[in-house]
Protein backbone atom coordinates (compact mmCIF):
# COMPACT_ATOMS: atom_id res chain seq x y z
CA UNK A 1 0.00 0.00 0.00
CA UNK A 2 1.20 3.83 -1.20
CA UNK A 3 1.90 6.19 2.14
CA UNK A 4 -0.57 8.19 0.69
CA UNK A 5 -3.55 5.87 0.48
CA UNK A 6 -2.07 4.29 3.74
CA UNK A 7 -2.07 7.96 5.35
CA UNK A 8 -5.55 8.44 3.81
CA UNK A 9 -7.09 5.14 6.43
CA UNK A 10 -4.99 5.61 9.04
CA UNK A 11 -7.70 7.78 10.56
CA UNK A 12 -9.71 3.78 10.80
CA UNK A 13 -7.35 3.43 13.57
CA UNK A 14 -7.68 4.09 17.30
CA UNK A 15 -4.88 6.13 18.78
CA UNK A 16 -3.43 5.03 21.84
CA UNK A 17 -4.42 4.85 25.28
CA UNK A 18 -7.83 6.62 23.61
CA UNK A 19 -10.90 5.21 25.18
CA UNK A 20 -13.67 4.06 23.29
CA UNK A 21 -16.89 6.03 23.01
CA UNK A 22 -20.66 5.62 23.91
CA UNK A 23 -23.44 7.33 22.29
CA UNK A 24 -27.00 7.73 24.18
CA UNK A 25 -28.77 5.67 20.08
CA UNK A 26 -27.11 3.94 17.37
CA UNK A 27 -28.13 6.78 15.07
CA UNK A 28 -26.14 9.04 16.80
CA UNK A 29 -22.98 7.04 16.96
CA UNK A 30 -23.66 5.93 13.29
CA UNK A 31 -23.97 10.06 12.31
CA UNK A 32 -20.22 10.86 13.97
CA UNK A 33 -18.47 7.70 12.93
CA UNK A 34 -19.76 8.74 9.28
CA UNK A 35 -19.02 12.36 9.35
CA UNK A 36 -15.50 11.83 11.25
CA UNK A 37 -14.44 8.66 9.64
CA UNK A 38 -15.99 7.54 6.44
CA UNK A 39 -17.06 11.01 4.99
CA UNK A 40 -13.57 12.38 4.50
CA UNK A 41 -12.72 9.18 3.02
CA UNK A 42 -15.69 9.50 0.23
CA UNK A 43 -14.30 13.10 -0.73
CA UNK A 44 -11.11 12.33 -1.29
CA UNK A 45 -12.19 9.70 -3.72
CA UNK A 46 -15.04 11.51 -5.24
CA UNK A 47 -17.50 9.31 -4.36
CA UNK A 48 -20.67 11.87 -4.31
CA UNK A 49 -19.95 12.61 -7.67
CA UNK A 50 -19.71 9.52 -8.99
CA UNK A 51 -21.92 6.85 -6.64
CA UNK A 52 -24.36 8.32 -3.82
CA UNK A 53 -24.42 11.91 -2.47
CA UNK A 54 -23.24 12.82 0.59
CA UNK A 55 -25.53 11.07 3.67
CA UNK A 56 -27.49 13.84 5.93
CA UNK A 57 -29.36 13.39 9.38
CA UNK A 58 -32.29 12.08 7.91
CA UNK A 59 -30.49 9.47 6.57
CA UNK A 60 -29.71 8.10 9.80
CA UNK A 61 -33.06 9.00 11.64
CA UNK A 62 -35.42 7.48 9.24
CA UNK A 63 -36.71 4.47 9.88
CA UNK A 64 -35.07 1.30 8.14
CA UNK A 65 -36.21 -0.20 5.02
CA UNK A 66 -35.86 -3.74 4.32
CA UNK A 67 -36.41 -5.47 0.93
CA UNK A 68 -37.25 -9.40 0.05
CA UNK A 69 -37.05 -10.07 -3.50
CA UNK A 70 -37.30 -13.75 -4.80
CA UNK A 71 -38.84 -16.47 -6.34
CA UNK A 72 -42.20 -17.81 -4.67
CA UNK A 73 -42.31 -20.25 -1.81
CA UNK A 74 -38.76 -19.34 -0.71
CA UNK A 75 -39.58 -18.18 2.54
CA UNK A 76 -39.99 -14.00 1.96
CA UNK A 77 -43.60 -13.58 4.09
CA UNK A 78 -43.05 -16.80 6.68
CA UNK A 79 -39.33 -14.57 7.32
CA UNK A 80 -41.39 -11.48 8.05
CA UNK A 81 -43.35 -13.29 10.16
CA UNK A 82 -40.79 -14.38 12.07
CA UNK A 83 -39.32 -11.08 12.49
CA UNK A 84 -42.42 -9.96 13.85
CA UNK A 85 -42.90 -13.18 15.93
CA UNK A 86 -46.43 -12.89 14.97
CA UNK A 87 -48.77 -12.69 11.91
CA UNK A 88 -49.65 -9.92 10.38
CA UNK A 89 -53.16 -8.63 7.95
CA UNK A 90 -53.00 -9.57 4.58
CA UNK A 91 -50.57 -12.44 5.60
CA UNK A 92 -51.24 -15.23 2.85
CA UNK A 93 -48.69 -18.72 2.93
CA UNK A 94 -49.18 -21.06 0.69
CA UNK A 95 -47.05 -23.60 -2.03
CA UNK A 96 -48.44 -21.78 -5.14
CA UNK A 97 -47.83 -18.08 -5.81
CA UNK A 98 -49.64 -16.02 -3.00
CA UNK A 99 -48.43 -12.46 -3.75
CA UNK A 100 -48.21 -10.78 -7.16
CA UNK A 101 -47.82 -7.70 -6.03
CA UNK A 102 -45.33 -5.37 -3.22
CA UNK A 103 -46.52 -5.25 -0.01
CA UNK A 104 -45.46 -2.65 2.62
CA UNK A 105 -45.78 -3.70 6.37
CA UNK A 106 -44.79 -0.67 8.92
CA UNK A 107 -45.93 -0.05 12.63
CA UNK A 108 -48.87 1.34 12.86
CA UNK A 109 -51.60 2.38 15.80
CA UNK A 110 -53.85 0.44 14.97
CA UNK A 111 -53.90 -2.93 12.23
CA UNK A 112 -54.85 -2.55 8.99
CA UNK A 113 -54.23 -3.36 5.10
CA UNK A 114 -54.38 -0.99 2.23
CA UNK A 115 -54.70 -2.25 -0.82
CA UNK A 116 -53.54 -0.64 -3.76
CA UNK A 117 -54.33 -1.71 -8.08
CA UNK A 118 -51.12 -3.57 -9.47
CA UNK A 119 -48.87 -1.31 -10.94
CA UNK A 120 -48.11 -2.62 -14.39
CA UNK A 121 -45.22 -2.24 -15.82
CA UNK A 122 -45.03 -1.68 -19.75
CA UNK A 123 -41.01 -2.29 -21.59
């Protein structure tokens, strides 16, 4: 490895006798690890301009999004279900195709389903 790219991580590294630090959430020791560690690192290489821009606060606060995407009957709804450790409305299992269409599940008040028309898509 080049000094320079070798100068360029050694900020990865903890210096000695440098304790290590606790943050009251995750999102806020996700937000300073980013901004003091990984951000300087996607400057000097250009990544905004060239991959993903630049991550903000929202990035981290948001709630996170998780996507299943596969073949029926491999498992994508009975996984959710076991995340939840319960079932959920709409929930449909079954050896033939069950779902031919997205389906969002969030937390909610109260439980309920809304259904929306297939979007079609047209190539």
């Amino acid at each position: 490895m080049s000094s320079s790219s070798s100068s360029k991580l050694s900020f990865f590294k903890r210096r000695k006798g440098e304790q290590p630090q606790f943050y009251a959430t995750v999102g806020e020791g996700l937000k300073k690890v980013y901004r003091e560690k990984l951000l300087p690192l996607e400057e000097a290489y250009d990544f905004h301009d060239f991959i993903s821009p630049q991550l903000n606060g929202p990035d981290f606060e948001a709630r996170p999004m998780i996507l299943l995407v596969g073949q029926y009957s491999t498992g994508k709804t009975s996984f959710i279900r076991y995340l939840l450790e319960r079932d959920y409305p709409g929930l449909r299992i079954g050896p033939e195709p069950t779902t031919d269409c997205f389906n969002a599940v969030m937390y909610g008040e109260q439980e309920q389903v809304r259904r929306r028309r297939r979007m079609e898509l047209k190539f």
